[in-house]
PDB file of N, CA and C in Angstrom:
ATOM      1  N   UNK A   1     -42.541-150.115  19.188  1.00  0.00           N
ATOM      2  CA  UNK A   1     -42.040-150.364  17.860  1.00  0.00           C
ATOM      3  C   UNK A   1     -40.527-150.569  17.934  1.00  0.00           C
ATOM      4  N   UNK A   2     -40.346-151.922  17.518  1.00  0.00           N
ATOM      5  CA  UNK A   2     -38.776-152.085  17.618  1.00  0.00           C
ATOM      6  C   UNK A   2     -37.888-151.253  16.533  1.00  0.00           C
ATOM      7  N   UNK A   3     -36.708-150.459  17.266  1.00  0.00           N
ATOM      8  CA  UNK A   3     -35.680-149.890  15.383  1.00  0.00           C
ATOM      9  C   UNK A   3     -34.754-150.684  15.350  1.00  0.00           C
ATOM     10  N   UNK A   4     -34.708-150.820  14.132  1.00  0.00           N
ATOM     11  CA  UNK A   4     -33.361-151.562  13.723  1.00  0.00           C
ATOM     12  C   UNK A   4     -32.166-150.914  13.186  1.00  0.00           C
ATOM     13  N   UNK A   5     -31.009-150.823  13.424  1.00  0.00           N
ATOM     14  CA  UNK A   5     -30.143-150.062  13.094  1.00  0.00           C
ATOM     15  C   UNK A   5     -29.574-150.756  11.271  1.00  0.00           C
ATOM     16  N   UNK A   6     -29.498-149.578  10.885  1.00  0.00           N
ATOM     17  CA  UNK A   6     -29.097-149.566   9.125  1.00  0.00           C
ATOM     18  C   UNK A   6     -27.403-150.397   8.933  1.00  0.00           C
ATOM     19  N   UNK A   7     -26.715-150.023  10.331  1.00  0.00           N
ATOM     20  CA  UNK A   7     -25.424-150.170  10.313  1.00  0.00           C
ATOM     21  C   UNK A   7     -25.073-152.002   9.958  1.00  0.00           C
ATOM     22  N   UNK A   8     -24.082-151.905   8.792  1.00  0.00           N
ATOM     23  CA  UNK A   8     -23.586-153.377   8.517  1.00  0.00           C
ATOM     24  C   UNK A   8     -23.371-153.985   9.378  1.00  0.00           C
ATOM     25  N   UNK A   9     -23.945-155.319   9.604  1.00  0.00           N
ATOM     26  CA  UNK A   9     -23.516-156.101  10.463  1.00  0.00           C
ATOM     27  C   UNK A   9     -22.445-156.755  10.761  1.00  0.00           C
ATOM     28  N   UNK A  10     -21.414-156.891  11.752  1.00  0.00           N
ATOM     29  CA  UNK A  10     -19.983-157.808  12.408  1.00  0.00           C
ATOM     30  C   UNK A  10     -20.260-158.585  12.026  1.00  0.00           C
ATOM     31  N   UNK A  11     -19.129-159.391  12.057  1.00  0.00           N
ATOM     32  CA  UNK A  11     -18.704-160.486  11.236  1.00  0.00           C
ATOM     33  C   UNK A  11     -18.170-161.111  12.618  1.00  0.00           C
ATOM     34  N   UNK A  12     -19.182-161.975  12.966  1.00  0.00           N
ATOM     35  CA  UNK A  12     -19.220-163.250  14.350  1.00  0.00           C
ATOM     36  C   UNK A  12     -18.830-164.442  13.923  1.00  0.00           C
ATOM     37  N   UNK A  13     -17.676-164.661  15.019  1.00  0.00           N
ATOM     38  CA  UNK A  13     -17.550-166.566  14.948  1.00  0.00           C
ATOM     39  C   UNK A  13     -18.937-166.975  15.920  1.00  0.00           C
ATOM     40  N   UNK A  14     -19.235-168.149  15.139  1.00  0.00           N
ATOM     41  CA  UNK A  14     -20.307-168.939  15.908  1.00  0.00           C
ATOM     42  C   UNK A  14     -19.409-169.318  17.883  1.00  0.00           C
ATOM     43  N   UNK A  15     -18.497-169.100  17.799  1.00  0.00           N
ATOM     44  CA  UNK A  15     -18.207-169.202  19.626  1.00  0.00           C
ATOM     45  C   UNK A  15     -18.383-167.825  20.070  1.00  0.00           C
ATOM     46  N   UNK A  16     -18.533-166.913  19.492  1.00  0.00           N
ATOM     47  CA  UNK A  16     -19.410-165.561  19.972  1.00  0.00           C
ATOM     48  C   UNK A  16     -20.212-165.265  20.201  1.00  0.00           C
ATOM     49  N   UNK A  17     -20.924-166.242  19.164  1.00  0.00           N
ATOM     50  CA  UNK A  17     -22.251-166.087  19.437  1.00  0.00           C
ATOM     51  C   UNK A  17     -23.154-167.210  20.610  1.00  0.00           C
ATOM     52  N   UNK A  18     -22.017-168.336  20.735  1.00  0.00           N
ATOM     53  CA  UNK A  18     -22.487-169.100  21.858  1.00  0.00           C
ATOM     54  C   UNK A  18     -22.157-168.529  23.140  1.00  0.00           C
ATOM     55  N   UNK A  19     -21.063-168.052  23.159  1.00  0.00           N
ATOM     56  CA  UNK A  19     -20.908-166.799  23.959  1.00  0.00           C
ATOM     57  C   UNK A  19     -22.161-165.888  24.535  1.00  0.00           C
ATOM     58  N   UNK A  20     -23.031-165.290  23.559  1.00  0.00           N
ATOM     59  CA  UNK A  20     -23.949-164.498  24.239  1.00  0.00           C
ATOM     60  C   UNK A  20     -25.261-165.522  24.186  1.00  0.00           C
ATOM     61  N   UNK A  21     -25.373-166.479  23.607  1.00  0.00           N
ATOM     62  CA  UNK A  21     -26.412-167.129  24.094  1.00  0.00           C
ATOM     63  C   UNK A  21     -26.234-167.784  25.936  1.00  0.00           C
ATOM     64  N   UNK A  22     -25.308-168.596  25.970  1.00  0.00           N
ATOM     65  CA  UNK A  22     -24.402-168.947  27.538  1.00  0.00           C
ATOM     66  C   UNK A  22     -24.419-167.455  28.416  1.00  0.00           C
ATOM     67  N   UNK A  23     -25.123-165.985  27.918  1.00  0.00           N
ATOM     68  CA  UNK A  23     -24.926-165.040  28.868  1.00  0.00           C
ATOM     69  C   UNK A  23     -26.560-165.247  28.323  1.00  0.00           C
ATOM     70  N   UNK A  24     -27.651-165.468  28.231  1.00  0.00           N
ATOM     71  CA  UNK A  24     -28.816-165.034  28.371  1.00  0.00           C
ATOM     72  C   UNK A  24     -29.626-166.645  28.862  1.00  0.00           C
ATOM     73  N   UNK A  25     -28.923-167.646  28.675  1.00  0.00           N
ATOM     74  CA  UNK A  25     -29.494-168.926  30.002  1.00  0.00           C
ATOM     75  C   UNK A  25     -28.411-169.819  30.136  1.00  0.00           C
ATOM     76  N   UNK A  26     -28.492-170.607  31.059  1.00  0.00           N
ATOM     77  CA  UNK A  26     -27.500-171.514  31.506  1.00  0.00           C
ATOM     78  C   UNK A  26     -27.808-172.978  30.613  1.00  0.00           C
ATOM     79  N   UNK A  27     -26.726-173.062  29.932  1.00  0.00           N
ATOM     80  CA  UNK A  27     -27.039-174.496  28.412  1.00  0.00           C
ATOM     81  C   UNK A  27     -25.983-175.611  29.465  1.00  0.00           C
ATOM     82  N   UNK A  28     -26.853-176.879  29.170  1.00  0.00           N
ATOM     83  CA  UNK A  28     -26.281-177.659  29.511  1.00  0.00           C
ATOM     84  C   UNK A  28     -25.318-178.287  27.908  1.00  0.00           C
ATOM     85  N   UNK A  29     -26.023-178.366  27.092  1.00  0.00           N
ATOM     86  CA  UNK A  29     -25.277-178.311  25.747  1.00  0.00           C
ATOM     87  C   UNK A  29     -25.453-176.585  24.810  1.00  0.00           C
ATOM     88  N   UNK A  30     -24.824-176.703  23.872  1.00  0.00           N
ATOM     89  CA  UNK A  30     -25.040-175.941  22.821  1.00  0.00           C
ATOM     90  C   UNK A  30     -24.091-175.986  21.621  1.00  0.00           C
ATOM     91  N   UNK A  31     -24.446-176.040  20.744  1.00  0.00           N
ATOM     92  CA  UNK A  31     -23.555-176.192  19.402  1.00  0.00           C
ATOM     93  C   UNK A  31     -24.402-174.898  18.608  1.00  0.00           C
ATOM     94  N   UNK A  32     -23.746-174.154  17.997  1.00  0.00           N
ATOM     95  CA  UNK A  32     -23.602-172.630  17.155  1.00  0.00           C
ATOM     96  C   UNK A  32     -22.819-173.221  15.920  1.00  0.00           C
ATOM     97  N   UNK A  33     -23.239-172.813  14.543  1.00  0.00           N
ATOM     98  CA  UNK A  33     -22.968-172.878  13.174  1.00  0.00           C
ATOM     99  C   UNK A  33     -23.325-171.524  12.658  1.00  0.00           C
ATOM    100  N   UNK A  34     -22.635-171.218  11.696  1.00  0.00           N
ATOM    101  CA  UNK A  34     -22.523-170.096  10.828  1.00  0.00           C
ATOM    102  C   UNK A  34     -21.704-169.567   9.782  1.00  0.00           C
ATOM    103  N   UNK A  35     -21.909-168.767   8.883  1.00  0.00           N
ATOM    104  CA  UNK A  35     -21.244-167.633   8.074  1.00  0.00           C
ATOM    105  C   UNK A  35     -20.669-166.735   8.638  1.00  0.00           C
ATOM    106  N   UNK A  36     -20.881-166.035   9.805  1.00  0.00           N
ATOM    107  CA  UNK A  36     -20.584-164.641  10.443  1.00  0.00           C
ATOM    108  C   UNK A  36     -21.564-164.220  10.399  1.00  0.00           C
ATOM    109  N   UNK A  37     -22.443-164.164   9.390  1.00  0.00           N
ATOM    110  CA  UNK A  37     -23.828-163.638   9.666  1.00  0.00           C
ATOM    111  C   UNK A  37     -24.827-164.285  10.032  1.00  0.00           C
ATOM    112  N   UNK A  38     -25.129-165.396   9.245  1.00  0.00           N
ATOM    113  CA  UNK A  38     -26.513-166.287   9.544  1.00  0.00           C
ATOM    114  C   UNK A  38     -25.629-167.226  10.613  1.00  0.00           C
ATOM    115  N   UNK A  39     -26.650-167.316  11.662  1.00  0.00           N
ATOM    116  CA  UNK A  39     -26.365-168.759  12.362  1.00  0.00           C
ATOM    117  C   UNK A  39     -27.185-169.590  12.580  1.00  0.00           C
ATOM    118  N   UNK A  40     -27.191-170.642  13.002  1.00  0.00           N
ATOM    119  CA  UNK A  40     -27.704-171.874  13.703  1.00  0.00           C
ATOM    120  C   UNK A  40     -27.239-172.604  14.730  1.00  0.00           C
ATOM    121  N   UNK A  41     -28.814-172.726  15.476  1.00  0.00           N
ATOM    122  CA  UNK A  41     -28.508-173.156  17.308  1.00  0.00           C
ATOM    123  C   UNK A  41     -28.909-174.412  17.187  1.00  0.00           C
ATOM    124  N   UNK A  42     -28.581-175.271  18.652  1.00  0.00           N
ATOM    125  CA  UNK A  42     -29.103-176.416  19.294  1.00  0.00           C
ATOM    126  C   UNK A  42     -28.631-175.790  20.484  1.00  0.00           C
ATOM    127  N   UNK A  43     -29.614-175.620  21.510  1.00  0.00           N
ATOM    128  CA  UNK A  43     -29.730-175.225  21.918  1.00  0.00           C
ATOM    129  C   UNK A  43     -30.532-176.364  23.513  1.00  0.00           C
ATOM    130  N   UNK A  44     -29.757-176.609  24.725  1.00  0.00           N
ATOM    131  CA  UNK A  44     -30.126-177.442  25.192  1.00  0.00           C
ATOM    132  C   UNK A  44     -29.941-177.099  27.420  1.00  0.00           C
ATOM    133  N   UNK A  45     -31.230-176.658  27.423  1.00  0.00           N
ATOM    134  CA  UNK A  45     -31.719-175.763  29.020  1.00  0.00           C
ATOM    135  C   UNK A  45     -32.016-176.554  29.584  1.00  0.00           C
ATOM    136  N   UNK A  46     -31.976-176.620  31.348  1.00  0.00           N
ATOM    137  CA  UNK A  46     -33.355-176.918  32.063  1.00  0.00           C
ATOM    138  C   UNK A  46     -33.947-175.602  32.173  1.00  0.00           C
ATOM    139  N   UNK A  47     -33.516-174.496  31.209  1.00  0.00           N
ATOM    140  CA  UNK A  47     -34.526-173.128  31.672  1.00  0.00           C
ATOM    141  C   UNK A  47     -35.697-173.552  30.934  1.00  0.00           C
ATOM    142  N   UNK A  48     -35.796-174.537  29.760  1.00  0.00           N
ATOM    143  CA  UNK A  48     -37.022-174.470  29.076  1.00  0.00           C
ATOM    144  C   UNK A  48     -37.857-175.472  29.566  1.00  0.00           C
ATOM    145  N   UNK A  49     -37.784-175.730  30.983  1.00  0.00           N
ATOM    146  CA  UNK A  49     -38.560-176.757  31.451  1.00  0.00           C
ATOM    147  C   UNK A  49     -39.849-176.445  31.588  1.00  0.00           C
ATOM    148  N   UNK A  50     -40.984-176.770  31.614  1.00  0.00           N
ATOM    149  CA  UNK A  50     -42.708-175.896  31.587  1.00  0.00           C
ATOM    150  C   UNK A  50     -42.695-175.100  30.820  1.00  0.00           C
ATOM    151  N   UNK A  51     -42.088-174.480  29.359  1.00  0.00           N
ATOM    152  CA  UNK A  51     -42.103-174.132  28.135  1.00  0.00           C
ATOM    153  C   UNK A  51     -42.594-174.594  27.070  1.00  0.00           C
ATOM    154  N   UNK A  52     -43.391-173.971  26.577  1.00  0.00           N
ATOM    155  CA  UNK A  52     -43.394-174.326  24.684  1.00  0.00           C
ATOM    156  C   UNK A  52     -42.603-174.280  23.968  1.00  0.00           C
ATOM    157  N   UNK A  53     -43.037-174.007  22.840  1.00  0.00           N
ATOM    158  CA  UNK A  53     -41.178-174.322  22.164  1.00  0.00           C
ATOM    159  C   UNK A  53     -40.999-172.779  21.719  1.00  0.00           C
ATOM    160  N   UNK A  54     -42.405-172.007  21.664  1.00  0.00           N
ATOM    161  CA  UNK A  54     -42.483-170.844  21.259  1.00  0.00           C
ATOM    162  C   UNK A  54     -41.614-169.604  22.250  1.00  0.00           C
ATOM    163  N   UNK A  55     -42.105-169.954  23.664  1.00  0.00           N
ATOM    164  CA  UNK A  55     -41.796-169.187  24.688  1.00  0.00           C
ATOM    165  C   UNK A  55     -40.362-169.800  24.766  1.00  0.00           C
ATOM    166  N   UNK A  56     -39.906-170.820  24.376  1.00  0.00           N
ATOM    167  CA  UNK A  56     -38.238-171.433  24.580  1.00  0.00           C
ATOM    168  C   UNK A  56     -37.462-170.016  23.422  1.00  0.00           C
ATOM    169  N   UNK A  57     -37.814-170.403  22.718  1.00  0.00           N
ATOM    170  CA  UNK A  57     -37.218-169.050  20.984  1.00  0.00           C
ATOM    171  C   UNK A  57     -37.390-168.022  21.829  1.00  0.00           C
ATOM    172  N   UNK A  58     -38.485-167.611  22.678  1.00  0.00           N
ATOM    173  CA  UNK A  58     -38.575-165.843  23.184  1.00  0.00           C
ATOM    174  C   UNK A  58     -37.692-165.790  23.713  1.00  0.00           C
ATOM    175  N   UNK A  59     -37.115-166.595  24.631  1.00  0.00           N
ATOM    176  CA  UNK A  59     -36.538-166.567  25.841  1.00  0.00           C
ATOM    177  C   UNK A  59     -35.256-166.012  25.192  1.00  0.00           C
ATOM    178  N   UNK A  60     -34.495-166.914  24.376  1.00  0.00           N
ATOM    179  CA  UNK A  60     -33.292-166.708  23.886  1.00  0.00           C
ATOM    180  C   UNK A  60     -33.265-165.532  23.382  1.00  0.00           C
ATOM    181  N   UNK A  61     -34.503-165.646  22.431  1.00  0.00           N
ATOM    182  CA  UNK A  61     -34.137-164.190  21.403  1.00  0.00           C
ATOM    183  C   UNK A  61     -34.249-162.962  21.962  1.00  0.00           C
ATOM    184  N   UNK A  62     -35.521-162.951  23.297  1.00  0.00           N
ATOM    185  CA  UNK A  62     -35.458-161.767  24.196  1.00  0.00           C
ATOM    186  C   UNK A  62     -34.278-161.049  24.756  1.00  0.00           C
ATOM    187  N   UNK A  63     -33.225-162.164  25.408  1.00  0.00           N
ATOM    188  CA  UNK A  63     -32.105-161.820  26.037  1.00  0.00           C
ATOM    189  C   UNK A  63     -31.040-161.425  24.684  1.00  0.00           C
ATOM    190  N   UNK A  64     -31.377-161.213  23.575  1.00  0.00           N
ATOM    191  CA  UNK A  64     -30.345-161.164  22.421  1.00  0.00           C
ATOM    192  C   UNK A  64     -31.040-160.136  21.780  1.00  0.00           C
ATOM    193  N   UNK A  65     -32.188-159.320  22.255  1.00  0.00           N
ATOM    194  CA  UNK A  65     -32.781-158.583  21.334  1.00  0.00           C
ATOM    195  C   UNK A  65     -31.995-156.976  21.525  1.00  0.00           C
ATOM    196  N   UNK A  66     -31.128-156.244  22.053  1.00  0.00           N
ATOM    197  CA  UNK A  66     -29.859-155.703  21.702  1.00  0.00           C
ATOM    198  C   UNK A  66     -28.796-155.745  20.552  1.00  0.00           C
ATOM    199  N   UNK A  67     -28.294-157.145  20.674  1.00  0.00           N
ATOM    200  CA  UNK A  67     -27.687-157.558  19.470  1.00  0.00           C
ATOM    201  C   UNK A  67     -28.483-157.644  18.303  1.00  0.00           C
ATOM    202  N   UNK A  68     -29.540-158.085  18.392  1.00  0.00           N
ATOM    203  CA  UNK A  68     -30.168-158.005  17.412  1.00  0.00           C
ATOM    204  C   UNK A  68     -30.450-156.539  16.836  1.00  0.00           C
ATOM    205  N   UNK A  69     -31.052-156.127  17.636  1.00  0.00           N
ATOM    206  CA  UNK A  69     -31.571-154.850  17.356  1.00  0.00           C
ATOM    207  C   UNK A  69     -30.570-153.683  16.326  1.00  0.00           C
ATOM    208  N   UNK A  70     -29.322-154.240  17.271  1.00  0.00           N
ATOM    209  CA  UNK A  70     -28.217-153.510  16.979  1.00  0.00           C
ATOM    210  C   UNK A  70     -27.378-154.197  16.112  1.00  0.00           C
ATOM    211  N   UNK A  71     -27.498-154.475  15.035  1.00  0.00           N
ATOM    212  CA  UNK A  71     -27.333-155.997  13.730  1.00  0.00           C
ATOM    213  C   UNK A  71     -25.940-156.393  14.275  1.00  0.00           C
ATOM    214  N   UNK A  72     -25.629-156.186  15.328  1.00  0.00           N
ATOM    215  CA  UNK A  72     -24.234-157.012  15.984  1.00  0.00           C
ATOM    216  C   UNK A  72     -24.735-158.508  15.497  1.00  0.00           C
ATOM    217  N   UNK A  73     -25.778-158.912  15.845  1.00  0.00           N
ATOM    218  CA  UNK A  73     -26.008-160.301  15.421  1.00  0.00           C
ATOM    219  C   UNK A  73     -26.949-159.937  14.368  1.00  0.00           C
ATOM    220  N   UNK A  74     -26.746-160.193  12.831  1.00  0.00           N
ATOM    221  CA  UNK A  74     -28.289-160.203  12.033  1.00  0.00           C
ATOM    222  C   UNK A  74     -28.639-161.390  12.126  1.00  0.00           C
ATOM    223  N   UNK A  75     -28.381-162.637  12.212  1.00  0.00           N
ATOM    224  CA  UNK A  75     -29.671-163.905  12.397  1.00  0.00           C
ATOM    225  C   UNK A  75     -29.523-164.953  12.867  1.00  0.00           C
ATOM    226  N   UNK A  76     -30.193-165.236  13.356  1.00  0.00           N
ATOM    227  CA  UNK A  76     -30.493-166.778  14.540  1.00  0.00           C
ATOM    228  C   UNK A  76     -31.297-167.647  14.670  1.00  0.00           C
ATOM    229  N   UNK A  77     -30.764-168.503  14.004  1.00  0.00           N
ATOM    230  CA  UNK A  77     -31.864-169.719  14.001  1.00  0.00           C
ATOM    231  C   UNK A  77     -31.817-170.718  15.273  1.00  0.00           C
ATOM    232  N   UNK A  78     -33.090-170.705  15.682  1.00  0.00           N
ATOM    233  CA  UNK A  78     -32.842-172.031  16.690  1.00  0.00           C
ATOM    234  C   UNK A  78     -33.563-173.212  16.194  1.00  0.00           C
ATOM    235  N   UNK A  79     -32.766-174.080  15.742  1.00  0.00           N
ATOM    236  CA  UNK A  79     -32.802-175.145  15.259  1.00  0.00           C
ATOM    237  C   UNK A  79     -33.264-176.079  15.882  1.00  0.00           C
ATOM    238  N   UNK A  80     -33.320-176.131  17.741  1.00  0.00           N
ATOM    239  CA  UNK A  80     -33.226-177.254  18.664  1.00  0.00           C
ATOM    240  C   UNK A  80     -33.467-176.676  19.842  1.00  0.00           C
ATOM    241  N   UNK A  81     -34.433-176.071  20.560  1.00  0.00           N
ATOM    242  CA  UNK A  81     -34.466-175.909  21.996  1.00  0.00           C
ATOM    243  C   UNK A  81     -35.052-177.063  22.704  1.00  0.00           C
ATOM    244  N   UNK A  82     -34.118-177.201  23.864  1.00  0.00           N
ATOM    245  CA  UNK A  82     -34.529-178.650  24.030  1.00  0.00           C
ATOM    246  C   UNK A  82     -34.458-178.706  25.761  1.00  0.00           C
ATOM    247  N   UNK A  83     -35.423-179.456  26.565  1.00  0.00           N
ATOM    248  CA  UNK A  83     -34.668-179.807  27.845  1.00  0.00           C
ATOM    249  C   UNK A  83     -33.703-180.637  27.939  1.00  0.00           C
ATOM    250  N   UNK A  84     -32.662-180.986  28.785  1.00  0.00           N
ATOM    251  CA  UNK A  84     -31.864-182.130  29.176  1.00  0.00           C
ATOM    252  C   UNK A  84     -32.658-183.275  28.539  1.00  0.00           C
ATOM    253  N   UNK A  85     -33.888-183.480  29.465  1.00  0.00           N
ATOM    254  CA  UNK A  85     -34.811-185.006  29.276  1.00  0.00           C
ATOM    255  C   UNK A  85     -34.673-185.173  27.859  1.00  0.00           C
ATOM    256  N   UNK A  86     -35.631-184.182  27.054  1.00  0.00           N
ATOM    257  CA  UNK A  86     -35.691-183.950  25.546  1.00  0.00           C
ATOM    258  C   UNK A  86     -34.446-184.355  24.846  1.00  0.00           C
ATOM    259  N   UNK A  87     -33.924-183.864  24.753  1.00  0.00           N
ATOM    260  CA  UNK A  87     -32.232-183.733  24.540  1.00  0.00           C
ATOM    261  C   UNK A  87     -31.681-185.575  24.447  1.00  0.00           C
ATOM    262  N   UNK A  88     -31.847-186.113  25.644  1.00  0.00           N
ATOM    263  CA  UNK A  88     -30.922-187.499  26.076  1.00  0.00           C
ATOM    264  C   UNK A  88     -32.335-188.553  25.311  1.00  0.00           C
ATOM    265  N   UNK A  89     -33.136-188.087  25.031  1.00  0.00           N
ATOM    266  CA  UNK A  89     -34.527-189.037  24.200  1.00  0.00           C
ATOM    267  C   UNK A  89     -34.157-189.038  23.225  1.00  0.00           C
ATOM    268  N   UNK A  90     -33.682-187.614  22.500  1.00  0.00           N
ATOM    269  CA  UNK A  90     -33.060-187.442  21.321  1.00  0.00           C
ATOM    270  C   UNK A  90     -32.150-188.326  20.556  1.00  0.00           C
ATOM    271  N   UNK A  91     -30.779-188.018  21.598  1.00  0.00           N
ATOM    272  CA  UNK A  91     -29.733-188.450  21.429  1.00  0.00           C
ATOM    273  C   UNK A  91     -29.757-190.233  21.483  1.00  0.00           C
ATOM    274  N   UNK A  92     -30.568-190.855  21.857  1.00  0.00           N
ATOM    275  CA  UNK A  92     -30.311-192.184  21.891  1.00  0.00           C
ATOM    276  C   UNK A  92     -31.088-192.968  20.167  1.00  0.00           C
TER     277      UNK A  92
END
């Protein structure tokens, strides 16, 4: 059973928070948006290569589930997990 701590959540620049995403996989891109509280990812791995898009979100949110836990970060949207390939299909 996960706890969540009651304590108000920090007030994050979105480069903080790309910050601890860049410490839980190696991004070949990433762009972070936010309030301080809510954010939004694009989010762009070869870690999510042979991934779903489901197990891509675990991945991140697993390595962030501290911050989370601990409302250092209260929310994270990933907007875009993507491979390189994915990513440059995208972009054109």
């Amino acid at each position: 059973m996960a706890h969540f701590s009651n304590k108000e959540p920090t007030m994050l620049t979105p480069e903080q928070v790309k910050a601890m995403i860049e410490g839980v996989a190696k991004c070949e891109h990433i762009e972070v948006e936010g309030d301080g509280h809510h954010f939004f990812a694009v989010i762009v791995s070869s870690e999510f290569e042979g991934k779903a898009r489901l197990a891509r979100h675990r991945l991140i949110k697993d390595g962030l589930k501290a911050q989370l836990e601990s409302n250092e970060l209260h929310a994270l949207s990933i907007s875009v997990a993507a491979t390189p390939a994915e990513w440059s299909t995208k972009a054109q």
